[in-house]
N, C-alpha and C. Protein backbone atom coordinates (compact mmCIF):
# COMPACT_ATOMS: atom_id res chain seq x y z
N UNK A 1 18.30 -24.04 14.44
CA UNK A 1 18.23 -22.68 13.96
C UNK A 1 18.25 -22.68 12.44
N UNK A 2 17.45 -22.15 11.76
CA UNK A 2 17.43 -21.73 10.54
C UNK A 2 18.08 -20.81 9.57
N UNK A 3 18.78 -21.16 8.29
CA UNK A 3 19.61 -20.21 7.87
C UNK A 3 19.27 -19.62 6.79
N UNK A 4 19.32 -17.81 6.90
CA UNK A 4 18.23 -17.33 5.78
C UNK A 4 19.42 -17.15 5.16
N UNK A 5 19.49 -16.87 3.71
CA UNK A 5 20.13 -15.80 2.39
C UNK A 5 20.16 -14.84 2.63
N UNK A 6 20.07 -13.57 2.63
CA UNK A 6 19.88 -12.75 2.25
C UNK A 6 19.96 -12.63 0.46
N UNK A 7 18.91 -11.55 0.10
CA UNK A 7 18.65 -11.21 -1.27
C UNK A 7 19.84 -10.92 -2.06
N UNK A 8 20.56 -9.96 -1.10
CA UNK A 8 21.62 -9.09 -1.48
C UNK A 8 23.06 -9.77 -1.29
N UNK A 9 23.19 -10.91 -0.98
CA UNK A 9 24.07 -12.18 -0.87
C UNK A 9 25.08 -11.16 0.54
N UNK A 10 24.27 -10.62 0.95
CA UNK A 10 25.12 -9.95 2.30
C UNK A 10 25.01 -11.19 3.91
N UNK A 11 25.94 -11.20 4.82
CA UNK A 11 26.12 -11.78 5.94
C UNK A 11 25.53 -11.09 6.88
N UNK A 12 25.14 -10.27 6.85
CA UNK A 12 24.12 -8.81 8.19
C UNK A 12 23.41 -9.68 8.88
N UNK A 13 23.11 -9.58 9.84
CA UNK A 13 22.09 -10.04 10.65
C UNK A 13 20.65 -9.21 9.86
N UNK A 14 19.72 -10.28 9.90
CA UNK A 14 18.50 -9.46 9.72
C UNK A 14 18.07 -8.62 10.37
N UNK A 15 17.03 -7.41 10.48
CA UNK A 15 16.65 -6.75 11.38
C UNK A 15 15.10 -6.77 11.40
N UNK A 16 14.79 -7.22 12.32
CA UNK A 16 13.14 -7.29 13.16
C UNK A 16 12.62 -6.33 13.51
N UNK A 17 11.37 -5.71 13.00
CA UNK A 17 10.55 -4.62 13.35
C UNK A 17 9.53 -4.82 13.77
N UNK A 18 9.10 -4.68 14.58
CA UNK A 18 7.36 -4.28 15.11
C UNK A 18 6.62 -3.65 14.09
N UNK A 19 5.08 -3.96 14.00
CA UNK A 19 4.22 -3.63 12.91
C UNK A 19 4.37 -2.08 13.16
N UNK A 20 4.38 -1.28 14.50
CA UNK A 20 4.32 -0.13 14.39
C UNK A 20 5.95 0.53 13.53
N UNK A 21 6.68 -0.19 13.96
CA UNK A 21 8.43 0.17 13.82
C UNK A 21 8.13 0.21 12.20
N UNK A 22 8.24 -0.72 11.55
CA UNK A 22 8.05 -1.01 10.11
C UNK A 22 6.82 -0.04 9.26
N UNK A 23 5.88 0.57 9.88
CA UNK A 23 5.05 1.41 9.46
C UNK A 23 5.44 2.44 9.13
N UNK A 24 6.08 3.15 10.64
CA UNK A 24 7.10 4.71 10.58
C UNK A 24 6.18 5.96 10.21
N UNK A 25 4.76 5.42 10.54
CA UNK A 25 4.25 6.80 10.61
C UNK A 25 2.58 6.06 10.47
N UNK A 26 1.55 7.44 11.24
CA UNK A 26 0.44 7.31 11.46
C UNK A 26 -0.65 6.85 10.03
N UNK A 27 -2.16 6.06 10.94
CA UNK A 27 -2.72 5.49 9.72
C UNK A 27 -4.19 6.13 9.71
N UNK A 28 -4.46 7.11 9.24
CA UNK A 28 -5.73 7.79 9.57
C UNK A 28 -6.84 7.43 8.81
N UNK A 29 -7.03 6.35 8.49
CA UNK A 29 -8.48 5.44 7.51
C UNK A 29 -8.41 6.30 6.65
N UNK A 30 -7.59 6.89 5.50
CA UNK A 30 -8.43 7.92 4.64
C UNK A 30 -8.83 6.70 3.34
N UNK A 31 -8.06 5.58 3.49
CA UNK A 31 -8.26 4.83 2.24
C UNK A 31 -9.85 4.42 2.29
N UNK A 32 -10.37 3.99 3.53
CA UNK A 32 -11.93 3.83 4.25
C UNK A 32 -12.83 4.75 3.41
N UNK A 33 -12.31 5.48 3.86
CA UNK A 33 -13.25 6.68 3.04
C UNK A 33 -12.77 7.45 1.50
N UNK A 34 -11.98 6.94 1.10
CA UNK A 34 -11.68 7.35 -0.46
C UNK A 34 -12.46 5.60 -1.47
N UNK A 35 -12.68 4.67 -0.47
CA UNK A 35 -13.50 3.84 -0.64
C UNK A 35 -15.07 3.59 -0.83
N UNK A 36 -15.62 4.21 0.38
CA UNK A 36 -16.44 4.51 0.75
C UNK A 36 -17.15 5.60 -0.39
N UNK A 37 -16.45 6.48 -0.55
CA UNK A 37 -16.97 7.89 -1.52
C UNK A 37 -16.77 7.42 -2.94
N UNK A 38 -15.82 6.74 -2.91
CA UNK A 38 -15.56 5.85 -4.87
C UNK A 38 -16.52 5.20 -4.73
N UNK A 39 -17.34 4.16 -4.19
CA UNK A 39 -18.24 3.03 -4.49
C UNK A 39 -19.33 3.81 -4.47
N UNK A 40 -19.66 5.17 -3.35
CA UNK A 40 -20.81 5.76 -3.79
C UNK A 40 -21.42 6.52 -4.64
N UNK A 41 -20.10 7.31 -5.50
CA UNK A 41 -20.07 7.79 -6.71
C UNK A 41 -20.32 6.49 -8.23
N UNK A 42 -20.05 5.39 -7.79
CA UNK A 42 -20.05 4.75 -8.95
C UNK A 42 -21.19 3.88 -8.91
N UNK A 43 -22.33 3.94 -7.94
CA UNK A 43 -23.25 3.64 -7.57
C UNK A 43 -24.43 4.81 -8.28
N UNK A 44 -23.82 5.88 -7.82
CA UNK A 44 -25.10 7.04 -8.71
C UNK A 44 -24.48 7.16 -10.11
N UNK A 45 -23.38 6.49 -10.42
CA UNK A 45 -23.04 7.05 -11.93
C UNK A 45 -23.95 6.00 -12.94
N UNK A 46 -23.64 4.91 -11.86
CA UNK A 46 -24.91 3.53 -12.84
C UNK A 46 -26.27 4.27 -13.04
N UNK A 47 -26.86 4.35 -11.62
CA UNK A 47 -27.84 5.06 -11.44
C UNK A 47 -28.61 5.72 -12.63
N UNK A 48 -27.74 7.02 -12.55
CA UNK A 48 -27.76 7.86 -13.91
C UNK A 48 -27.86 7.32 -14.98
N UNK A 49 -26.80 6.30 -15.80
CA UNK A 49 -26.98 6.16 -16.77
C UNK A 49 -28.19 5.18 -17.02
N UNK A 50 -28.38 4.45 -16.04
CA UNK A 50 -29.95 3.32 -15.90
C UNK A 50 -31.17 4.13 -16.36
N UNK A 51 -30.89 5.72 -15.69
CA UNK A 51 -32.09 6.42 -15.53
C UNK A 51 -32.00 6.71 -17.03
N UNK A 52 -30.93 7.54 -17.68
CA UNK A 52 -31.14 7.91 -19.05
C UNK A 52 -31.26 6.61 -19.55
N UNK A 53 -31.01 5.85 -19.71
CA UNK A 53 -31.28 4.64 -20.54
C UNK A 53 -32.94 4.55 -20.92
N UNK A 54 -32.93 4.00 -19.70
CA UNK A 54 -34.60 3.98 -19.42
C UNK A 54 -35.50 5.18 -20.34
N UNK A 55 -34.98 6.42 -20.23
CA UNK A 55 -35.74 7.32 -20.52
C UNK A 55 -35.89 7.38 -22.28
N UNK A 56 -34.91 7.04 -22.14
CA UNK A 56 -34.16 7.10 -23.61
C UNK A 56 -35.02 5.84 -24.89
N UNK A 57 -35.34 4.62 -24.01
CA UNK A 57 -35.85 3.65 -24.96
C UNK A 57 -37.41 3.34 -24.37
């Protein structure tokens, strides 16, 4: 058996959570799509400035 520290120089037993337990609340992809909408905005912002560039010289 292996003997951890604790950080906090405490004797507690550790406590084990399940990925859901340790979450403690729902995951609705919004990061997916605040991803999704950032890369496509910064895709037409090149765009744009390519286009004025271009126009420009």
């Amino acid at each position: 058996m292996e003997t951890h520290v604790r950080p906090d120089g405490s004797d507690q037993e550790a406590v084990h959570l399940s990925t859901d337990e340790a979450r403690a609340g729902a995951t609705p992809h919004v990061t997916r799509n605040v991803l999704g909408w950032g890369l496509a905005l910064v895709l037409v912002g090149f765009a744009v400035v390519l286009a004025i560039y271009m126009v420009a010289s």
